[in-house]
N, C-alpha and C. Protein backbone atom coordinates (compact mmCIF):
# COMPACT_ATOMS: atom_id res chain seq x y z
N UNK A 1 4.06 23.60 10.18
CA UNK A 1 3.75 23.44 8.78
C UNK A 1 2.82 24.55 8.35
N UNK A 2 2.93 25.39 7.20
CA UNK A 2 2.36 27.04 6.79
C UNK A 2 1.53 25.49 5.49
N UNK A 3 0.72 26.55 5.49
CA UNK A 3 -0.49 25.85 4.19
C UNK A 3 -0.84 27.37 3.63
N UNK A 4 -0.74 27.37 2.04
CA UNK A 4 -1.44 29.00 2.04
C UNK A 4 -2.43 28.16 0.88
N UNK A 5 -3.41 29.35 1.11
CA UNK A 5 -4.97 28.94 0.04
C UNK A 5 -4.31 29.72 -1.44
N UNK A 6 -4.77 28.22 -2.47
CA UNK A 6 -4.68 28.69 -3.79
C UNK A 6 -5.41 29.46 -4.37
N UNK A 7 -6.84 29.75 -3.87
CA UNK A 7 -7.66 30.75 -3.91
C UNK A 7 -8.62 31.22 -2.73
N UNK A 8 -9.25 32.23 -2.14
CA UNK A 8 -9.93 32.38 -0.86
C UNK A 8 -10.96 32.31 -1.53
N UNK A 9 -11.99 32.41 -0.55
CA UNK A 9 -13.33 32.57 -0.32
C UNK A 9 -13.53 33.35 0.72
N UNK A 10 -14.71 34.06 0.96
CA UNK A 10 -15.33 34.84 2.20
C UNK A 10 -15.55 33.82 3.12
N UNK A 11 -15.44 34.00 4.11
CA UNK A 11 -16.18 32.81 5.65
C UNK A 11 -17.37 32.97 5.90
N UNK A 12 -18.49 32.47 5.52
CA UNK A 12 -19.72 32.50 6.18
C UNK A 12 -20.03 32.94 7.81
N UNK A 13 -20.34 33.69 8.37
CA UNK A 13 -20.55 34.28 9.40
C UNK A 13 -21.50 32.97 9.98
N UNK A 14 -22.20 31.88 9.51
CA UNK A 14 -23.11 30.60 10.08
C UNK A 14 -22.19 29.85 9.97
N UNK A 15 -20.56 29.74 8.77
CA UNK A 15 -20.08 28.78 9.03
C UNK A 15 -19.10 28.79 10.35
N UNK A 16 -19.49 27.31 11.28
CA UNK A 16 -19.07 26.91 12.67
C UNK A 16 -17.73 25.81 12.68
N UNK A 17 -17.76 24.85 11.09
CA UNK A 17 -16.92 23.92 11.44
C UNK A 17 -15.65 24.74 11.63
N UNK A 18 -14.83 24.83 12.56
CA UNK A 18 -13.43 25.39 12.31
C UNK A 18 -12.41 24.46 11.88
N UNK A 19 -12.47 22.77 11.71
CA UNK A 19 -11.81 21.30 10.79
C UNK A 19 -12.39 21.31 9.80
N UNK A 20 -11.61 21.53 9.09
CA UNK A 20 -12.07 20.48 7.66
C UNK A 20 -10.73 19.75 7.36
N UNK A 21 -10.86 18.76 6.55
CA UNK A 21 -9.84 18.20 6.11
C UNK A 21 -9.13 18.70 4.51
N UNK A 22 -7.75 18.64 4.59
CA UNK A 22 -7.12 19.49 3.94
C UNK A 22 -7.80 19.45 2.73
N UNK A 23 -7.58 18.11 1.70
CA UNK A 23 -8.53 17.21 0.43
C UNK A 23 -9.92 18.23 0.14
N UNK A 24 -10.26 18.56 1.73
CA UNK A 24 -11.89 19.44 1.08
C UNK A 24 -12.06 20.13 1.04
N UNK A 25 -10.67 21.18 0.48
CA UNK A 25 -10.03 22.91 0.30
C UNK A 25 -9.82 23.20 -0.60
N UNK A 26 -9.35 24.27 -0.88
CA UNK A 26 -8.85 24.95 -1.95
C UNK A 26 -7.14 24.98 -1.70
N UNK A 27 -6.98 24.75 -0.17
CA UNK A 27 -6.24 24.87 0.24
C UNK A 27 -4.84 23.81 -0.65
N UNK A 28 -3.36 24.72 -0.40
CA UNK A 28 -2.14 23.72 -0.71
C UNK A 28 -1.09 24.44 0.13
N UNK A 29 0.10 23.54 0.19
CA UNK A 29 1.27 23.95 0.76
C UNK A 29 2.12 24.55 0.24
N UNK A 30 2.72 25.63 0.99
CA UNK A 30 3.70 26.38 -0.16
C UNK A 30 5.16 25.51 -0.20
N UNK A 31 5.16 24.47 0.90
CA UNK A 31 6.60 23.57 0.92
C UNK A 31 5.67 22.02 0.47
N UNK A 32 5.77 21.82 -0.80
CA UNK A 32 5.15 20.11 -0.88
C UNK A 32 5.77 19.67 -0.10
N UNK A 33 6.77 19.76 0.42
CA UNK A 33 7.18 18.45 1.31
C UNK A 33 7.18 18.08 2.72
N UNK A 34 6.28 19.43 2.91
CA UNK A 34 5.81 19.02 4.10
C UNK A 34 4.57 18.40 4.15
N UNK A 35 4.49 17.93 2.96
CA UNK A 35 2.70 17.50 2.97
C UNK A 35 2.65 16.66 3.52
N UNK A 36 1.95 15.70 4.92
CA UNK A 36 1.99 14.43 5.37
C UNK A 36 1.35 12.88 5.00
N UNK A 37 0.32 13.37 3.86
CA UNK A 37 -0.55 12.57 3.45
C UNK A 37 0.26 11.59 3.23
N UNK A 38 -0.25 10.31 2.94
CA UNK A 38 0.71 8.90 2.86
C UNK A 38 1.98 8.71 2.97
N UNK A 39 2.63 9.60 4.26
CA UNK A 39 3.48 9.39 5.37
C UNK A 39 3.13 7.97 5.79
N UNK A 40 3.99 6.92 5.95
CA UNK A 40 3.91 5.93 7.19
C UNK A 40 3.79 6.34 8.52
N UNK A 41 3.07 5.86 9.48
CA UNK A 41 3.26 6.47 10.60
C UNK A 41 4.00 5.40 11.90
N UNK A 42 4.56 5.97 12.47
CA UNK A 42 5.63 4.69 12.99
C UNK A 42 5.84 5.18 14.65
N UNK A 43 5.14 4.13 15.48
CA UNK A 43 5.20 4.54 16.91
C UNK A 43 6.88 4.25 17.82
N UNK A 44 6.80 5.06 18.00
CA UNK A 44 8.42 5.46 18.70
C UNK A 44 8.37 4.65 20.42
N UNK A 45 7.67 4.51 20.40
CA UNK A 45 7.71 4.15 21.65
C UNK A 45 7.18 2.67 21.88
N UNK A 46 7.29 2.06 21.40
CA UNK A 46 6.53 0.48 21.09
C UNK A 46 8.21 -0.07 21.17
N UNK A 47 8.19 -1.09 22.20
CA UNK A 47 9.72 -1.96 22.10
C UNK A 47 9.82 -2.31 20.55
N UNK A 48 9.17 -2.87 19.77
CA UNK A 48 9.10 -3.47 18.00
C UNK A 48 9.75 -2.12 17.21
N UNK A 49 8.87 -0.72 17.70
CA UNK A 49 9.34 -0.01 16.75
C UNK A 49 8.36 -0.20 15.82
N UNK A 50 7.25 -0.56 15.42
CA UNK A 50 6.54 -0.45 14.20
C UNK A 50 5.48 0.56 13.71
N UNK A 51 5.69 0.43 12.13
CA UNK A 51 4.53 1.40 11.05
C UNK A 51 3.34 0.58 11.15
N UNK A 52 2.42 1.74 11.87
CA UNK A 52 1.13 1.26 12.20
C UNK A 52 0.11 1.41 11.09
N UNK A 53 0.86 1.97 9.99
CA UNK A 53 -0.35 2.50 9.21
C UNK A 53 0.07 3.68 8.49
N UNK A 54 -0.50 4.48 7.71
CA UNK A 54 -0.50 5.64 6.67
C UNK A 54 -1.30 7.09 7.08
N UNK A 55 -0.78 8.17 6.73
CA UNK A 55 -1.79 9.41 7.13
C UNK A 55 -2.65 9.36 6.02
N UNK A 56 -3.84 9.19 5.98
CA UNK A 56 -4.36 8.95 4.99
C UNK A 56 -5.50 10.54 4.64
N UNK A 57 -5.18 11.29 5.89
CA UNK A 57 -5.84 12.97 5.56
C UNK A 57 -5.04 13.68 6.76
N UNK A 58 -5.46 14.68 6.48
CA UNK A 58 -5.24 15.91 7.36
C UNK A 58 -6.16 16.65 7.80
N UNK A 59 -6.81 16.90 9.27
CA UNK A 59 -7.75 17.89 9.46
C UNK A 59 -6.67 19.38 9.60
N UNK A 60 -7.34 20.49 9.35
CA UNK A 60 -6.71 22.46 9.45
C UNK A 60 -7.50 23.12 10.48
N UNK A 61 -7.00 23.39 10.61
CA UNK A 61 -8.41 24.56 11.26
C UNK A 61 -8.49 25.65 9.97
N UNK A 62 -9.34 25.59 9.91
CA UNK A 62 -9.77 26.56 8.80
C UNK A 62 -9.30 28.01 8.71
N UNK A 63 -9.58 28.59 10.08
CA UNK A 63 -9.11 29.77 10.27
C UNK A 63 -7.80 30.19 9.69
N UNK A 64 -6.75 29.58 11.00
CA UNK A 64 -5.27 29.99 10.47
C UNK A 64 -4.54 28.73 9.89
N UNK A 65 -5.22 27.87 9.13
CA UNK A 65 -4.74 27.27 8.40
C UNK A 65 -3.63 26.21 9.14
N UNK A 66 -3.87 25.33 10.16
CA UNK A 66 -2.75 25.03 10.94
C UNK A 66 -3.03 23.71 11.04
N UNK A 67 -2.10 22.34 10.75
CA UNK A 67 -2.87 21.01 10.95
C UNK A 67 -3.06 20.91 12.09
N UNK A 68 -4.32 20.10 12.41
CA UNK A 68 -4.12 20.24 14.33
C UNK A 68 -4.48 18.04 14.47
N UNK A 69 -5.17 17.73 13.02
CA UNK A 69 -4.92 16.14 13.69
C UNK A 69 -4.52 15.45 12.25
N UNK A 70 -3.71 14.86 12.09
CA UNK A 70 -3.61 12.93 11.84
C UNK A 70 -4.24 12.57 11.49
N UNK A 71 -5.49 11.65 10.29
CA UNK A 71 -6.34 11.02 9.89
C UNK A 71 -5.27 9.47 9.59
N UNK A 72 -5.12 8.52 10.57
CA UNK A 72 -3.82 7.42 10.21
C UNK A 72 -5.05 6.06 10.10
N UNK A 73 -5.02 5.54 8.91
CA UNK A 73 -5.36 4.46 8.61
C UNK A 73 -4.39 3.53 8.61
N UNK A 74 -5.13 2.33 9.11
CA UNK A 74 -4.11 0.92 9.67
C UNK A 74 -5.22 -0.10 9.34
N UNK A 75 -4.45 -1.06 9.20
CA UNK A 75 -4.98 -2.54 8.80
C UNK A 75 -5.44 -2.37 7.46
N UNK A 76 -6.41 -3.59 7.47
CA UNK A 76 -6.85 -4.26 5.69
C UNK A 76 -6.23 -4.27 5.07
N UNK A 77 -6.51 -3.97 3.40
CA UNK A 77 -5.61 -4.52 2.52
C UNK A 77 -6.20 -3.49 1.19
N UNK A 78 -5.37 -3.05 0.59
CA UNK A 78 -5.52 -1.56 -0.16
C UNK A 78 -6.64 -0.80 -0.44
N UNK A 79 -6.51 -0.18 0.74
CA UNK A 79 -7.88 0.64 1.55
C UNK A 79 -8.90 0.22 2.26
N UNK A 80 -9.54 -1.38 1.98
CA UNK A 80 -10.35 -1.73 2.00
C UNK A 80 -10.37 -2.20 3.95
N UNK A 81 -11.43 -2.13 4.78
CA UNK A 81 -11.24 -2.82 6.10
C UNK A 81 -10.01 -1.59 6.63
N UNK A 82 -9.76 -0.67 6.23
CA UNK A 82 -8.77 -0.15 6.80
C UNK A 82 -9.42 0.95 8.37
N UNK A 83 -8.75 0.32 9.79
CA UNK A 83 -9.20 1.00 10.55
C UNK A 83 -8.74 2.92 10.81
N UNK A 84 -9.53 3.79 11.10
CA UNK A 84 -9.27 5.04 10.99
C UNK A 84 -8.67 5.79 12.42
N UNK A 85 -7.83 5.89 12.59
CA UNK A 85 -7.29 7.26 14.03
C UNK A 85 -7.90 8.11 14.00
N UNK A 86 -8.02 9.38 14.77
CA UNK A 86 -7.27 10.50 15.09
C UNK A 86 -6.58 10.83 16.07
N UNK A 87 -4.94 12.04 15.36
CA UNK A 87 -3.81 11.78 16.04
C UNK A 87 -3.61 13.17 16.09
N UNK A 88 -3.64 13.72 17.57
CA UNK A 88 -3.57 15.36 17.41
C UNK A 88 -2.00 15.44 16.83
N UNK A 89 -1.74 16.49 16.22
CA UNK A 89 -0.08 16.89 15.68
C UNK A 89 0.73 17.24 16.97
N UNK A 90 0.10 17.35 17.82
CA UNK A 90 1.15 17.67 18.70
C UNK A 90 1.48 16.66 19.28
N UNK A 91 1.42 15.24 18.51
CA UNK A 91 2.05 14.39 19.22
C UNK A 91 3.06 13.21 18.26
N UNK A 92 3.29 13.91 17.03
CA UNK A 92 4.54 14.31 16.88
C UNK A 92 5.76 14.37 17.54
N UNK A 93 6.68 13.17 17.48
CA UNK A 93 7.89 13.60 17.86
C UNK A 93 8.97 13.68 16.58
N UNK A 94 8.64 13.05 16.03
CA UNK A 94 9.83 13.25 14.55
C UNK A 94 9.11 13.21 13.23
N UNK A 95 10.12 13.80 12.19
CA UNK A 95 9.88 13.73 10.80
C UNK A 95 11.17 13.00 10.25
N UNK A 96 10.76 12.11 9.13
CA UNK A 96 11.94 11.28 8.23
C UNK A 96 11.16 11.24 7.06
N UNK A 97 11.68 11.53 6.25
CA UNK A 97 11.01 11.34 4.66
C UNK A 97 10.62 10.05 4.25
N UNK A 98 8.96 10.29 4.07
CA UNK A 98 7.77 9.62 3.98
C UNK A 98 7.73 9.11 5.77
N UNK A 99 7.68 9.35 6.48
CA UNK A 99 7.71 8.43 7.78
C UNK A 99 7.33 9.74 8.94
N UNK A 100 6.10 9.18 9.66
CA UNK A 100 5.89 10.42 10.72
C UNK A 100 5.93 9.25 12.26
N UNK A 101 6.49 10.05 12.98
CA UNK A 101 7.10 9.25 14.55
C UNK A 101 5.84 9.73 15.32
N UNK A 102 5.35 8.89 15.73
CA UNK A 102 4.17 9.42 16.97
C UNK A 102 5.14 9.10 18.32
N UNK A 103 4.25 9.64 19.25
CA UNK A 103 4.97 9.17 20.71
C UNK A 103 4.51 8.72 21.44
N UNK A 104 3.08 8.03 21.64
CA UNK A 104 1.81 7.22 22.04
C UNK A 104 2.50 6.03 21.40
N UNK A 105 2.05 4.66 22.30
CA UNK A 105 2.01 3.44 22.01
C UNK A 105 0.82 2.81 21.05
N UNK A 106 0.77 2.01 20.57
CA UNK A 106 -0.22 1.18 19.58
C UNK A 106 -1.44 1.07 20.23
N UNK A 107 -1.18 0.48 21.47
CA UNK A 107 -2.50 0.08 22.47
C UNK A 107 -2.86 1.84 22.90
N UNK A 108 -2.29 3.34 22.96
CA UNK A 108 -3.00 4.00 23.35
C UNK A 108 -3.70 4.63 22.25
N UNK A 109 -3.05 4.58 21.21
CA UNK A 109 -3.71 4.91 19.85
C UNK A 109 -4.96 3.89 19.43
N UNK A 110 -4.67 2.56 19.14
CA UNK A 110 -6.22 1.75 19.34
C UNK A 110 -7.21 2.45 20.57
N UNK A 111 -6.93 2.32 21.49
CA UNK A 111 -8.09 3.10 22.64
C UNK A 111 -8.28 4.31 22.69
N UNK A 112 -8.31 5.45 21.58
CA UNK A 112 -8.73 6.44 21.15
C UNK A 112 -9.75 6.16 21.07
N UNK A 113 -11.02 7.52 21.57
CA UNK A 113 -12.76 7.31 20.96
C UNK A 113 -12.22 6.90 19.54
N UNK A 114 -13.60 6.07 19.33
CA UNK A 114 -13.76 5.35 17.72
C UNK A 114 -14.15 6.84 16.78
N UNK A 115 -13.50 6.43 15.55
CA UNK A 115 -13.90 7.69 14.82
C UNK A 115 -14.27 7.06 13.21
N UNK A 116 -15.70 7.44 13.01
CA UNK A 116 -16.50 6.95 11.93
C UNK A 116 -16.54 8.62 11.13
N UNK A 117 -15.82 8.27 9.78
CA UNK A 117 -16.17 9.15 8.93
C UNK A 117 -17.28 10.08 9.05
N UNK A 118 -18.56 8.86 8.75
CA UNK A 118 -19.32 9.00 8.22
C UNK A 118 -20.49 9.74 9.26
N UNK A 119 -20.22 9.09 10.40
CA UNK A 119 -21.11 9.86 11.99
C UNK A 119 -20.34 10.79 12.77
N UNK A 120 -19.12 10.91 12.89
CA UNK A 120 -18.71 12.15 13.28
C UNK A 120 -18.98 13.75 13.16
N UNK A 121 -19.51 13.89 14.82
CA UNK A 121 -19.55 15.47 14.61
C UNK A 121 -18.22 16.04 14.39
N UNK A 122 -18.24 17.03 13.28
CA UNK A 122 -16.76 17.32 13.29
C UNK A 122 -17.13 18.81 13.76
N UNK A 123 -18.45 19.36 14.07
CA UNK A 123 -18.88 20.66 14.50
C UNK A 123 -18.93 20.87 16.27
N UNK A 124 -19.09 19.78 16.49
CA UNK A 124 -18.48 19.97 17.80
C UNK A 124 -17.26 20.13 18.92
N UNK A 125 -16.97 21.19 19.71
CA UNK A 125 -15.72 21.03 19.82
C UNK A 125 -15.50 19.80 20.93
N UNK A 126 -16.46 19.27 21.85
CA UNK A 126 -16.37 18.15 22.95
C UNK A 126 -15.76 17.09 21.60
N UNK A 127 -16.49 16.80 20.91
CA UNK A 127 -15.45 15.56 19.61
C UNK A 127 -14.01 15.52 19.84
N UNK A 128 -13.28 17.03 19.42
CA UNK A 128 -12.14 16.97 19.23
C UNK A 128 -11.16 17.13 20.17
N UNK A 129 -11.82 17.74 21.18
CA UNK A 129 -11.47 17.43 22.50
C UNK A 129 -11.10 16.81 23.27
N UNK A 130 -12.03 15.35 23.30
CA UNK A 130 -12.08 13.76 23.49
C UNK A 130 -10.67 13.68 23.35
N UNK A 131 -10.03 13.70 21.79
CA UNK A 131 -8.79 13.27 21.22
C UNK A 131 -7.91 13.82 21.74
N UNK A 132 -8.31 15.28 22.17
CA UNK A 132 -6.97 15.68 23.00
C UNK A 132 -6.45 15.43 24.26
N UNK A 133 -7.60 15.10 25.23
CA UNK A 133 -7.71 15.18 26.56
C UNK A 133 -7.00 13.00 26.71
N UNK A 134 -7.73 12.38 25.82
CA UNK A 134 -7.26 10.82 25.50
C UNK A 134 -5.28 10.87 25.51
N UNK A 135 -5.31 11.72 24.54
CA UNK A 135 -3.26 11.46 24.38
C UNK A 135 -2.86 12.41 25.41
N UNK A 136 -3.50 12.96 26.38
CA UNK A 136 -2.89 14.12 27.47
C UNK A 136 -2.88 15.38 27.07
N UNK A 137 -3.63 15.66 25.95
CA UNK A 137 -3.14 17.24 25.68
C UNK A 137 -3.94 18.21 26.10
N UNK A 138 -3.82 19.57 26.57
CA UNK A 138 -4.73 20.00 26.85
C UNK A 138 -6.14 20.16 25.79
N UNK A 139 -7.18 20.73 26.14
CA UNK A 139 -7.88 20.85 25.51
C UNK A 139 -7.96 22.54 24.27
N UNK A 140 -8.39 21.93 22.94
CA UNK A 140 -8.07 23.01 22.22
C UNK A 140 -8.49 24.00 22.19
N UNK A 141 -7.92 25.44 21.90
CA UNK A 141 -7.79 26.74 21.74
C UNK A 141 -7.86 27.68 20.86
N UNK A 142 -8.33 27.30 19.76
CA UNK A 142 -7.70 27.74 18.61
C UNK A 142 -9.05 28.70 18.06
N UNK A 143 -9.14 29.75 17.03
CA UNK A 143 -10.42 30.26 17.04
C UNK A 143 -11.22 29.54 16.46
N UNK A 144 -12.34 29.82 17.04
CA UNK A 144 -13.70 29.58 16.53
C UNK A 144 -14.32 28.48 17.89
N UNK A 145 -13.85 28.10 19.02
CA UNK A 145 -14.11 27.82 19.94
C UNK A 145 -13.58 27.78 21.06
């Protein structure tokens, strides 16, 4: 998925976060339809087959502009109590319009480190790491760490 910025800015030489979430950019897609935001997200590998929930953001890496996780809210009741993921993209197995296929089960996605908006280092790279090394992936590469 290509994201190009509707307008740039210079990079702060102090700025470290290399995530932000898409919502807190300037940033847009040159294909809307690849946008994933309130995608259902639907585990492929669960005997049921069920939509666990909604992408409710997108983290980028800032740099080259590349989604690297999933923000999938599940449960409560319109927004409210709704519990929060993170789901690296590379675990992704399909696309269907409005509908994103993970390939992790329910129970390995619940036993992801807990992720609080509001206390999350998102400046650290051990954080995002956690998430990768949890679904098997290697650990990330990308610049700025």
């Amino acid at each position: 998925m290509t994201i190009t910025p509707i307008t740039t800015t210079p990079r702060s030489t102090t700025d470290h976060v290399a995530l932000v979430k898409l919502g807190d950019t300037d940033l847009t897609f040159i294909d809307p339809t690849q946008d994933l935001r309130n995608h259902m997200v639907h585990m492929v590998t669960d005997s049921a087959g069920k939509d666990i929930g909604h992408v409710s953001a997108l983290f980028i890496d800032r740099e080259d502009h590349k989604i690297r996780f999933l923000q999938v809210s599940a449960g409560g009741f319109l927004g409210v109590g709704d519990r929060i993921f993170l789901v690296p993209v590379e675990d992704i197995t399909s696309l269907e319009p409005l509908k994103v296929h993970l390939g992790h089960t329910l129970d390995t996605v619940k036993a992801a480190p807990l992720y609080d908006p509001a206390l999350s280092n998102w400046h650290d790279a051990a954080f995002w790491n956690a998430y990768y090394t949890h679904y098997g992936f290697p650990a990330m590469t990308w610049p700025g760490y």
